[in-house]
Protein backbone atom coordinates (compact mmCIF):
# COMPACT_ATOMS: atom_id res chain seq x y z
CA UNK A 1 116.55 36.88 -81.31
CA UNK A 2 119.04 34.43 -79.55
CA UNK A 3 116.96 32.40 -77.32
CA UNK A 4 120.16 29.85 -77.12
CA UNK A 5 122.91 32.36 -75.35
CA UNK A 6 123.55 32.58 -71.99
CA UNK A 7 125.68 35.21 -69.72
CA UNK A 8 128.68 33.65 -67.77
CA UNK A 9 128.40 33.97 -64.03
CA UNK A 10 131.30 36.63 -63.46
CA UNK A 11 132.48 38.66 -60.95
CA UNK A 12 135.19 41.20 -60.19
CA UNK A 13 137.53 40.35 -57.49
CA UNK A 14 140.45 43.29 -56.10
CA UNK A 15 143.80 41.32 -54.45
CA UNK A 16 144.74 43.35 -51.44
CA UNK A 17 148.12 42.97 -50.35
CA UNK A 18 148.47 41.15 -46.53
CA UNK A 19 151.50 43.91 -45.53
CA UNK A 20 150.19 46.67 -46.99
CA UNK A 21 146.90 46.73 -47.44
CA UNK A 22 146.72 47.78 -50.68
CA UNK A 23 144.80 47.28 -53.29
CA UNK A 24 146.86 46.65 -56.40
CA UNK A 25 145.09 44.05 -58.90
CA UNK A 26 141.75 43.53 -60.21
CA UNK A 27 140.79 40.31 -61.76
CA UNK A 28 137.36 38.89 -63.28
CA UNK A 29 136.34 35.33 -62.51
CA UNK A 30 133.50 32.82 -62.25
CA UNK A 31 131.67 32.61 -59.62
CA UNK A 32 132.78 30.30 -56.51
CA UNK A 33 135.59 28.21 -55.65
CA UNK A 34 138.03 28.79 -52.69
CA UNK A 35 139.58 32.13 -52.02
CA UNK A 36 143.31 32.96 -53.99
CA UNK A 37 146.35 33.43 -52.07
CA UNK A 38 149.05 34.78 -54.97
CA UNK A 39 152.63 36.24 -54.89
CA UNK A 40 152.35 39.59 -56.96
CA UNK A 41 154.38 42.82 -56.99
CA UNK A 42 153.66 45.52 -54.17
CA UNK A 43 154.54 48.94 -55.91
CA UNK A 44 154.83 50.68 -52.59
CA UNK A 45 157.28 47.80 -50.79
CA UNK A 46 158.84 47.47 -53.82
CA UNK A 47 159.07 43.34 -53.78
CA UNK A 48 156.61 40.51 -54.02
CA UNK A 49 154.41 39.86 -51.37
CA UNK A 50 151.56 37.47 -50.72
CA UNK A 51 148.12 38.92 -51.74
CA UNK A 52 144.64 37.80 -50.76
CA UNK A 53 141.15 37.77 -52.96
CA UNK A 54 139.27 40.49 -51.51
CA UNK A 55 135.45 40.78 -53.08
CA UNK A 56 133.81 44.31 -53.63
């Protein structure tokens, strides 16, 4: 048995475009820190627009 391993703190996070409100990515990452503010694409506008970590 592997007594030594341990599981990474994950979690799944959606980004939710602020025009839109859409939910276009999913991303996995660890556990804490402050909330993400990225410029992605928005299919439905057609451009990049600022989207905002959104959790489940």
């Amino acid at each position: 048995m592997a007594a030594g391993k341990k599981k990474k703190k994950v979690e799944t996070v959606f980004l939710v475009c602020e025009e839109t409100g859409d939910y276009n990515y999913t991303l996995k990452r660890k556990v804490g820190g402050e909330k993400l503010k990225l410029s992605k694409y928005s299919p439905r506008l057609r451009k990049h627009t600022v989207h905002t970590e959104k959790k489940k």
